[in-house]
Protein backbone atom coordinates (compact mmCIF):
# COMPACT_ATOMS: atom_id res chain seq x y z
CA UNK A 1 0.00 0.00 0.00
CA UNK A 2 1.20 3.34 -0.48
CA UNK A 3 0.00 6.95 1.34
CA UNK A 4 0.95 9.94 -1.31
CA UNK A 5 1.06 13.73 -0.16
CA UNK A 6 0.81 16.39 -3.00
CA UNK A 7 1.83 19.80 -1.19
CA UNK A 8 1.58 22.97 -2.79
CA UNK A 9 1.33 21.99 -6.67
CA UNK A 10 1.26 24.24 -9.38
CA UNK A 11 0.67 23.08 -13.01
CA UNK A 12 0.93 25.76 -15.92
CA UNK A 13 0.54 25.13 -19.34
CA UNK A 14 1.63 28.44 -20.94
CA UNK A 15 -0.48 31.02 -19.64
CA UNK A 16 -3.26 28.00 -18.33
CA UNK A 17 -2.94 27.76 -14.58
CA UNK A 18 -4.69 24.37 -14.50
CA UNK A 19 -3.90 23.11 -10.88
CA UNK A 20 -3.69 25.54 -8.27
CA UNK A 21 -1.61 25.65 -4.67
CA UNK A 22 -2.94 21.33 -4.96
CA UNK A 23 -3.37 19.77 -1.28
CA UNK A 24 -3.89 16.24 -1.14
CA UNK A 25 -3.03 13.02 0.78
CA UNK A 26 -4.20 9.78 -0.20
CA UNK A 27 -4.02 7.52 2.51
CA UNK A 28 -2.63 4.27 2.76
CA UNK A 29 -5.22 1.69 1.05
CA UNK A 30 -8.05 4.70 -0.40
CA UNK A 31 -9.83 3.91 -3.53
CA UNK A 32 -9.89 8.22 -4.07
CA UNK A 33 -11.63 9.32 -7.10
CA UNK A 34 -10.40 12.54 -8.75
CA UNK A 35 -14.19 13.87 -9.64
CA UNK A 36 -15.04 16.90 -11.27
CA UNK A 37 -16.21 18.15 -15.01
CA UNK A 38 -13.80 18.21 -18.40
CA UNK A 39 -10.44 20.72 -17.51
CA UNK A 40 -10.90 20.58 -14.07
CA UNK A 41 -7.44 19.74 -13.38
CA UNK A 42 -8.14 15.93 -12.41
CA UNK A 43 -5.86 13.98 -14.99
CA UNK A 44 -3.46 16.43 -14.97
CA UNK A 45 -3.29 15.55 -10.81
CA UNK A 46 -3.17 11.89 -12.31
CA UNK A 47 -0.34 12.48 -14.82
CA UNK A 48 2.11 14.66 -11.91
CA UNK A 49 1.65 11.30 -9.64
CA UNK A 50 2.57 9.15 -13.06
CA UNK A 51 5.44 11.02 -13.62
CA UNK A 52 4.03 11.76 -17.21
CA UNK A 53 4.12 15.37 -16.24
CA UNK A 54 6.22 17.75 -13.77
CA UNK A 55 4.21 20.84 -11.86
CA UNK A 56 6.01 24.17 -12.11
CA UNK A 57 5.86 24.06 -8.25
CA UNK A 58 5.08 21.67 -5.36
CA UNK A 59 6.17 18.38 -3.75
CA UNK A 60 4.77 15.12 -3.71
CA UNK A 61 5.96 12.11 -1.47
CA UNK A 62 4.68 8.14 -1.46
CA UNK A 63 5.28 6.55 1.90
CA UNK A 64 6.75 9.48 2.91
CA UNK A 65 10.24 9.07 0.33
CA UNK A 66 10.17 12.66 -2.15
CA UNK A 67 9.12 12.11 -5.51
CA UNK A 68 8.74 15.45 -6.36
CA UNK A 69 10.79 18.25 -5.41
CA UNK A 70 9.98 20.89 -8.09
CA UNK A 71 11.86 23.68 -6.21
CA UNK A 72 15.27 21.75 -6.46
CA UNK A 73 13.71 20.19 -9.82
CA UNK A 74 13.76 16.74 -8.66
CA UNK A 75 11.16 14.06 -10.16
CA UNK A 76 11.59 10.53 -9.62
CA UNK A 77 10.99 8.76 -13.09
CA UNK A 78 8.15 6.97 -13.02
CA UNK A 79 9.75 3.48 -12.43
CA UNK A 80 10.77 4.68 -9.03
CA UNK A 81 7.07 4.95 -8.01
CA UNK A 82 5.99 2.12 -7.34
CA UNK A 83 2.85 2.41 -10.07
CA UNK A 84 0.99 1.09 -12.79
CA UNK A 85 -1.21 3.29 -15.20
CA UNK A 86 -4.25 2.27 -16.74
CA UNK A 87 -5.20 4.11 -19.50
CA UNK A 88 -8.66 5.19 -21.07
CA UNK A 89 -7.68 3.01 -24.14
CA UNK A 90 -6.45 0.25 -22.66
CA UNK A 91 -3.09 0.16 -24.56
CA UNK A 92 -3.18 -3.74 -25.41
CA UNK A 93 -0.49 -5.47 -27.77
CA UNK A 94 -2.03 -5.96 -30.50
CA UNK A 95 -0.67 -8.64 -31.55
CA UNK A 96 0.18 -10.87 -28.23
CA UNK A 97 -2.44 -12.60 -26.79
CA UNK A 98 -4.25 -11.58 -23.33
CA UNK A 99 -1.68 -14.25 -21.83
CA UNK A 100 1.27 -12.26 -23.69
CA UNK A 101 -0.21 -8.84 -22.58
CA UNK A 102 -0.37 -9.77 -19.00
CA UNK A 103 3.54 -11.44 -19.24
CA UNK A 104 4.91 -8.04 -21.08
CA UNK A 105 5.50 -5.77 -17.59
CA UNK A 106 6.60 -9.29 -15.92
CA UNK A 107 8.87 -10.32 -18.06
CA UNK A 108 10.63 -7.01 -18.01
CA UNK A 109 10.96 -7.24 -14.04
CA UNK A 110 13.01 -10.76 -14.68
CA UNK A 111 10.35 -12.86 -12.40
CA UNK A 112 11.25 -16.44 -12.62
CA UNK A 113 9.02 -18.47 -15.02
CA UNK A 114 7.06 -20.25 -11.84
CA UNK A 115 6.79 -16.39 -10.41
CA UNK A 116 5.41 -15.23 -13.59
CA UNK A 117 2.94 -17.98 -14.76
CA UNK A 118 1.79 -17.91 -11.12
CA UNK A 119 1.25 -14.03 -11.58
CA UNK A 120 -0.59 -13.97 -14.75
CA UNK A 121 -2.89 -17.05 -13.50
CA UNK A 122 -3.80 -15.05 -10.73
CA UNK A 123 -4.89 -12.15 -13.08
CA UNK A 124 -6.78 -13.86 -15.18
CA UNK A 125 -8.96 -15.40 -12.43
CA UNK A 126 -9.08 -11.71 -10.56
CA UNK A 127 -10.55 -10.68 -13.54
CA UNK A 128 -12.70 -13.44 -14.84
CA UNK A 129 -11.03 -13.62 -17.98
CA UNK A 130 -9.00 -17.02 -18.27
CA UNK A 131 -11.11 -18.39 -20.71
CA UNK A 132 -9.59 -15.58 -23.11
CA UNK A 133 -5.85 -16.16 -22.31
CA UNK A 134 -4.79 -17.43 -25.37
CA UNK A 135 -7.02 -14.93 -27.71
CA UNK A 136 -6.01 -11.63 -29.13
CA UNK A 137 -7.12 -8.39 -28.19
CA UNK A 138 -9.19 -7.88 -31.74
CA UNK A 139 -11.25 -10.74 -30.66
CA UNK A 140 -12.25 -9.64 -27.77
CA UNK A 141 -15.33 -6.93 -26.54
CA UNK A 142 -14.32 -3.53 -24.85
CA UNK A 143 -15.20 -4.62 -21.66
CA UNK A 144 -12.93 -7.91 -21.91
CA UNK A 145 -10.21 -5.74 -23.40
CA UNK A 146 -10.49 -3.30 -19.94
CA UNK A 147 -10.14 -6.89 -17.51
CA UNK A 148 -7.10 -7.72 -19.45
CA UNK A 149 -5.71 -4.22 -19.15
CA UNK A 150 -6.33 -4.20 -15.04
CA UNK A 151 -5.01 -7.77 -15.25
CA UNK A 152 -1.58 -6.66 -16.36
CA UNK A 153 -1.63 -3.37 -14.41
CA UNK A 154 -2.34 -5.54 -10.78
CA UNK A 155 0.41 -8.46 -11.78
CA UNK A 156 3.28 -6.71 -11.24
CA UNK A 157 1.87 -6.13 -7.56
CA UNK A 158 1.83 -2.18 -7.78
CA UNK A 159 1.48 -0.38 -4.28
CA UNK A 160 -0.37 2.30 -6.21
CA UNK A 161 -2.92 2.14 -8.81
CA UNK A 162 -3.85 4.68 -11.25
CA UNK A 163 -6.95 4.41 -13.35
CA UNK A 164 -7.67 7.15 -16.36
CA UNK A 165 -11.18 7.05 -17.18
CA UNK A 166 -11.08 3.27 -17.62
CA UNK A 167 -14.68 2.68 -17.91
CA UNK A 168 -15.72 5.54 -20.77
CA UNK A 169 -15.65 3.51 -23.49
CA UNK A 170 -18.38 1.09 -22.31
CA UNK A 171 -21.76 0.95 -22.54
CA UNK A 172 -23.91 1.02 -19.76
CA UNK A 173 -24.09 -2.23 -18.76
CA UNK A 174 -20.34 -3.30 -18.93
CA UNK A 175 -19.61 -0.06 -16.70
CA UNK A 176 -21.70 -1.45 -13.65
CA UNK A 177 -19.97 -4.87 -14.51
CA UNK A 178 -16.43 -3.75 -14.23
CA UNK A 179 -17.41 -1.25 -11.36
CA UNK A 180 -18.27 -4.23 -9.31
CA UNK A 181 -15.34 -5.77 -10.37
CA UNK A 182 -13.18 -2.99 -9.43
CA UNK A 183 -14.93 -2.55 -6.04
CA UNK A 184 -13.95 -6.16 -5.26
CA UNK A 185 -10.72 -5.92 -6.86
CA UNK A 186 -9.88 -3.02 -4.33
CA UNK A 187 -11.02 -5.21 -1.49
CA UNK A 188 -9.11 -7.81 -2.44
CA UNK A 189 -5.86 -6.34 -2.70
CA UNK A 190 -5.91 -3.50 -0.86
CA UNK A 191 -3.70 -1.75 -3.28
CA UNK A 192 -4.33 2.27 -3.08
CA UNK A 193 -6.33 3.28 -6.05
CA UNK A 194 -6.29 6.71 -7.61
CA UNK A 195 -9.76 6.68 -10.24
CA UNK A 196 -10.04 9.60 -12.46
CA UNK A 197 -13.68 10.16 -13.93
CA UNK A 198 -16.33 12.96 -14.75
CA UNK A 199 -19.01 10.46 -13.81
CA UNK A 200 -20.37 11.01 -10.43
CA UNK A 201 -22.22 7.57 -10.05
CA UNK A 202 -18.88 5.76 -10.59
CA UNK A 203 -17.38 7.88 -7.98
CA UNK A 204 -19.57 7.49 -5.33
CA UNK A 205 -20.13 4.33 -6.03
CA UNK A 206 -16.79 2.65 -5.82
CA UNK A 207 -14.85 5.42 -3.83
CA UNK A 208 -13.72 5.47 -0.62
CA UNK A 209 -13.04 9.06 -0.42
CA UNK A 210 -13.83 11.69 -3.36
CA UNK A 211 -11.87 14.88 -4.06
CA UNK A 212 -14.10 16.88 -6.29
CA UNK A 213 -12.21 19.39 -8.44
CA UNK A 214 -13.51 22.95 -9.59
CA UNK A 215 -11.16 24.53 -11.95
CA UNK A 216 -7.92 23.59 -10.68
CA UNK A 217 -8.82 23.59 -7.36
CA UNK A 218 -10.07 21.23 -4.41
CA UNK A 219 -13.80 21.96 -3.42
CA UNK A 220 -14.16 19.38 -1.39
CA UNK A 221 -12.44 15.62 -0.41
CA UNK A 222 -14.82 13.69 1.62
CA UNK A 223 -16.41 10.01 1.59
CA UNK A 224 -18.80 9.35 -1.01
CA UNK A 225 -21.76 9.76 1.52
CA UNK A 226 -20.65 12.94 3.28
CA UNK A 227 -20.05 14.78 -0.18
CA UNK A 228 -23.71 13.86 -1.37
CA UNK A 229 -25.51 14.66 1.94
CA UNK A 230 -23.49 17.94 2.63
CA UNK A 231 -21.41 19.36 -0.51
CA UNK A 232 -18.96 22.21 0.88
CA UNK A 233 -20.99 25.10 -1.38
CA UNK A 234 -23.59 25.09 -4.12
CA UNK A 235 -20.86 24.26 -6.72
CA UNK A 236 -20.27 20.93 -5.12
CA UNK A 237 -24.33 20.71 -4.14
CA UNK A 238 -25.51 21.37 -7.75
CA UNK A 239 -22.43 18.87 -9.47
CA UNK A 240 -23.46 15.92 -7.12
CA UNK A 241 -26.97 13.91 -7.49
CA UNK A 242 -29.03 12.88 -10.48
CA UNK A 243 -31.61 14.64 -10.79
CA UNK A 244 -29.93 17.72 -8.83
CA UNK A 245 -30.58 19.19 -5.21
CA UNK A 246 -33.16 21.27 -4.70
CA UNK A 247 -32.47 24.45 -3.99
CA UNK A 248 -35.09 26.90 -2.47
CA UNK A 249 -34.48 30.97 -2.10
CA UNK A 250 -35.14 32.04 1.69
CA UNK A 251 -33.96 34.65 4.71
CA UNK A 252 -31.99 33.56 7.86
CA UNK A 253 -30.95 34.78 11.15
CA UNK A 254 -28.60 33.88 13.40
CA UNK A 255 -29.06 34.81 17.19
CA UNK A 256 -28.65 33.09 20.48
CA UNK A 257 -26.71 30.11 19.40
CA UNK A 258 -30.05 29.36 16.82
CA UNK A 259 -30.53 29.47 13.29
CA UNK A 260 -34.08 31.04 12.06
CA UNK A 261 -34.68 30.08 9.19
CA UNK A 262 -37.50 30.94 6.61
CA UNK A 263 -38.69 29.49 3.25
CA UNK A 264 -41.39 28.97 1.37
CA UNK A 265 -42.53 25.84 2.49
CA UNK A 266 -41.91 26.23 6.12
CA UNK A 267 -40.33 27.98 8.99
CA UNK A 268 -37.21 26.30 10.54
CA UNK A 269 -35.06 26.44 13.72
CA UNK A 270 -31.60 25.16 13.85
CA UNK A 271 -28.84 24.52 16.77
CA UNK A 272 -25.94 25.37 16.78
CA UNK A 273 -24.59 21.62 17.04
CA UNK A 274 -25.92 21.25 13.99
CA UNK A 275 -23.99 23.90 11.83
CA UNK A 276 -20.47 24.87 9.80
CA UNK A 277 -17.70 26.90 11.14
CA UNK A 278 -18.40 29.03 8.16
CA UNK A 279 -18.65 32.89 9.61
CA UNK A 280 -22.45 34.07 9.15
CA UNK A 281 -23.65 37.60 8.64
CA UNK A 282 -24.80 39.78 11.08
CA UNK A 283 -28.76 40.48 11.06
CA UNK A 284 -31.12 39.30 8.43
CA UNK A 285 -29.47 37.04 5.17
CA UNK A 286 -30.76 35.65 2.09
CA UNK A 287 -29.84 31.88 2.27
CA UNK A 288 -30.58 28.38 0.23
CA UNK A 289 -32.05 25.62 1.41
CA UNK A 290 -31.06 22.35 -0.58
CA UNK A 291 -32.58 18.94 -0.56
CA UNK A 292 -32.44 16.19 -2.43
CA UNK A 293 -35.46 14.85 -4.76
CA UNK A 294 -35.62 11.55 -2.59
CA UNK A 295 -35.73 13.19 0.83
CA UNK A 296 -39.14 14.60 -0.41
CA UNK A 297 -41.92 12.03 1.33
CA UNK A 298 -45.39 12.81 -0.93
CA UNK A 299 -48.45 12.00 0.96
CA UNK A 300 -52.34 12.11 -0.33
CA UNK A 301 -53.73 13.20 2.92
CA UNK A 302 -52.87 16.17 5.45
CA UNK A 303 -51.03 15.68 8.27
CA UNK A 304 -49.87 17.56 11.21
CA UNK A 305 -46.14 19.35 9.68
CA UNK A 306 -47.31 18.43 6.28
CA UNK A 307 -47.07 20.68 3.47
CA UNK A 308 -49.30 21.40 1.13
CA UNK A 309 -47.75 21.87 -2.68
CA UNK A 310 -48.98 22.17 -6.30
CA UNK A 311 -48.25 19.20 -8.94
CA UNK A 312 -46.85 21.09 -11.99
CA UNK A 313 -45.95 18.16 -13.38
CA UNK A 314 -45.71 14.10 -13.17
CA UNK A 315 -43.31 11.74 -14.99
CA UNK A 316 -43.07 7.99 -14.23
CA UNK A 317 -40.18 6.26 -15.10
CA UNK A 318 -40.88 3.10 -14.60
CA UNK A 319 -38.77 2.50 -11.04
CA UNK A 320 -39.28 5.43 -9.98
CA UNK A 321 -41.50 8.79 -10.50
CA UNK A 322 -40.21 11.91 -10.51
CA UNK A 323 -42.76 14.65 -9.59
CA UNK A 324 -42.03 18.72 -10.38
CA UNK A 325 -44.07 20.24 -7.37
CA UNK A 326 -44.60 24.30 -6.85
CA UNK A 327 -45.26 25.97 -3.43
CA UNK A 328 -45.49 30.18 -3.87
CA UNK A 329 -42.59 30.80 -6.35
CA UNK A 330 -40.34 27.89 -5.68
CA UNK A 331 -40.25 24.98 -7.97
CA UNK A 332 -38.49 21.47 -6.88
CA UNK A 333 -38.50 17.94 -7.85
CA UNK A 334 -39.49 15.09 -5.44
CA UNK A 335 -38.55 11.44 -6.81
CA UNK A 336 -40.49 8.43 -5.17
CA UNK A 337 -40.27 4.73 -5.60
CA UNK A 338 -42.17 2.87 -8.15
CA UNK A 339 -44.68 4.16 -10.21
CA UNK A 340 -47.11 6.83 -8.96
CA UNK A 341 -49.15 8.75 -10.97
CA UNK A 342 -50.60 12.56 -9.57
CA UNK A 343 -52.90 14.71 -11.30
CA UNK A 344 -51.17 17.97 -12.43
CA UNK A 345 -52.41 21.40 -10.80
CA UNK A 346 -53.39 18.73 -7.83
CA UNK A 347 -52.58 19.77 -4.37
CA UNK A 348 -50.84 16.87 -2.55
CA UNK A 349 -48.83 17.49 0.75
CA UNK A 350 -45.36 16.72 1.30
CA UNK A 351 -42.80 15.96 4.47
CA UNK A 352 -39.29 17.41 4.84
CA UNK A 353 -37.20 15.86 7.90
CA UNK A 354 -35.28 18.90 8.71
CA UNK A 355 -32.08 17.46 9.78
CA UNK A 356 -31.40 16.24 6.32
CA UNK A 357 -32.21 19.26 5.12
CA UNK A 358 -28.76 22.09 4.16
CA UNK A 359 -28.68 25.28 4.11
CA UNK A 360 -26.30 27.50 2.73
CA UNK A 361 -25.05 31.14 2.38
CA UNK A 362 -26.42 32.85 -0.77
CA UNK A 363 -23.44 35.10 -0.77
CA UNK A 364 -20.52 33.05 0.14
CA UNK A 365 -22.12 29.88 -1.34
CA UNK A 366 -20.90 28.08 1.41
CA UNK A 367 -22.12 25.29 3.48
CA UNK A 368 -23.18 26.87 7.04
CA UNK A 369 -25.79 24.24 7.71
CA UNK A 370 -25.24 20.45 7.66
CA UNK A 371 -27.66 17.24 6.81
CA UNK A 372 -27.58 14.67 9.60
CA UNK A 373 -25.85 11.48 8.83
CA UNK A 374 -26.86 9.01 12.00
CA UNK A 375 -29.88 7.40 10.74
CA UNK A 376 -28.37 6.28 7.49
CA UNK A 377 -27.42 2.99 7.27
């Protein structure tokens, strides 16, 4: 296993100032996704832990030994790293077979022949591939191309493991294949995994922590369940969840050690035990409340804290329904289970629990109240 520290990075490319004053450890045994949209920065954080690229300024350690020193303009070559790549394209010999593929990186290590064999046997049943080991890559389907490719990345035993978009190329079906297969591969192995994607239900998925990138910079590294039930600021709230958080307009005070809070579905009163150690304006503030589509309980009949909303629209999709509801001049989305059917410009009522409920700073955009995570299993 390996624990890597970036400190301080700076990437440039030209006049591009892609990563940004980069902090991040990876500890020992993670399976961290780099998330975040197209340019973020995330591959580029990928290719300085490679080796394929050197940052302008920063340093970066693995199990505590410097790998980077930009200031004195040392970089380790990426054989000193302890590290295997795998690449969005997979990168198979074409013409060895999945048996010869897996061999290549072993071969140039000089294992003995009984090390080796045992090595690529092991692969091949990690993977679920051995039936293939004697077939070329042409013959085989993107998905079974991708299980050869982690195959011969995990052989050579890397401490780390770095993973470039590997699932893209696959359709939807193959990706929740292989990300079951690399959520067991992880467990298996134990190996630290580094997982570069845009796609936000592979990271929180697989992931054992996230760092979610905005333009070069961190907004947030977290476990998969913190960063969906309390993103940092709105950037991070709106980027996570499909369909996205709610997010309805309302005014806030803060006064003896209580948040008041009010919207237009309800009045609210916070603790402090349950807030940020973001700094909050003085007086009266315009603030967001967010909440996600599922936390939204739809009931037919009134009920003591029930609110009562309009049905703008209704969309059933086949396990689930999504529901676009309006209360004053704030639209929302509630998604239930199964398939429900509500007649538009209907009034049904609805239940918020208000500790999963955030709220956040319409100014600074920052968190400043968080969702409760104890009764989540």
């Amino acid at each position: 296993m390996s624990r890597i520290e970036l400190k301080h990075v700076d990437k440039f490319y030209g006049d591009n100032h892609v990563l940004k004053d980069l902090n991040l450890t990876i500890e020992d045994g993670d399976f961290m996704t780099l998330l975040g949209p197209s340019g973020c920065g995330k591959t580029t954080t990928l290719r300085i832990v490679s080796g394929l690229e050197q940052p302008q300024n920063g340093i970066m350690t693995i199990d505590g030994v410097e790998m980077i020193n930009a200031a004195d303009a040392y970089y380790a070559e990426p054989s000193k790293r302890g590290l295997n790549l795998v690449f969005q394209s997979y990168a198979l010999w074409p013409h060895m077979t999945v048996r010869q593929n897996i061999e290549f990186g072993l071969k140039i290590q000089k294992l003995s022949k009984t090390e080796m064999d045992k090595r690529v046997k092991d692969g091949l049943e990690m993977m679920r591939i051995g039936q293939y080991a004697d077939r070329y890559p042409n013959e085989l389907s993107g998905g079974q191309q991708q299980r050869v490719a982690i195959a011969r990345a995990v052989a050579s035993n890397p401490k780390l493991l770095l993973l470039d978009e590997p699932l893209s190329n696959l359709d939807a079906r193959l990706r929740i294949d292989m990300r079951s297969e690399l959520q067991r591969l992880h467990k298996t192995l134990g190996t630290t995994i580094i997982y570069v994607t845009h796609d936000q239900t592979e990271a929180l998925t697989m992931s054992t922590k996230i760092a979610l990138y905005r333009a070069g910079e961190l907004s947030q590294v977290a476990s998969p369940m913190e960063l969906y039930m309390n993103p940092a600021n709105l950037e991070a709230a709106d980027f996570i969840g499909n369909p996205r958080i709610n997010l309805i307009a309302g005014k806030a005070e803060y006064k003896n050690d209580k948040l008041y809070v009010h919207t237009n579905l309800k009045d609210y009163v916070f603790d402090k035990k349950d807030m940020t150690d973001q700094a909050l304006p003085s007086g009266t503030f315009d603030i967001l409340a967010a909440l996600r589509p599922e936390q939204i309980t739809i009931v037919d009949k009134d009920f003591p804290d029930a609110i009562p909303v309009k049905v703008y629209a209704n969309q059933p999709a086949g396990s689930e329904t999504l529901v676009s509801l309006q209360a004053g001049d704030s639209d929302f989305i509630a998604k239930t289970i199964g398939l429900r059917y509500f007649d538009i410009d209907s009034t049904v009522y609805i239940h918020i629990s208000p500790s999963k409920i955030n709220i956040y700073d319409a100014k600074s955009q920052n968190l400043i109240k968080r969702a409760s995570l104890e009764d989540i299993g």
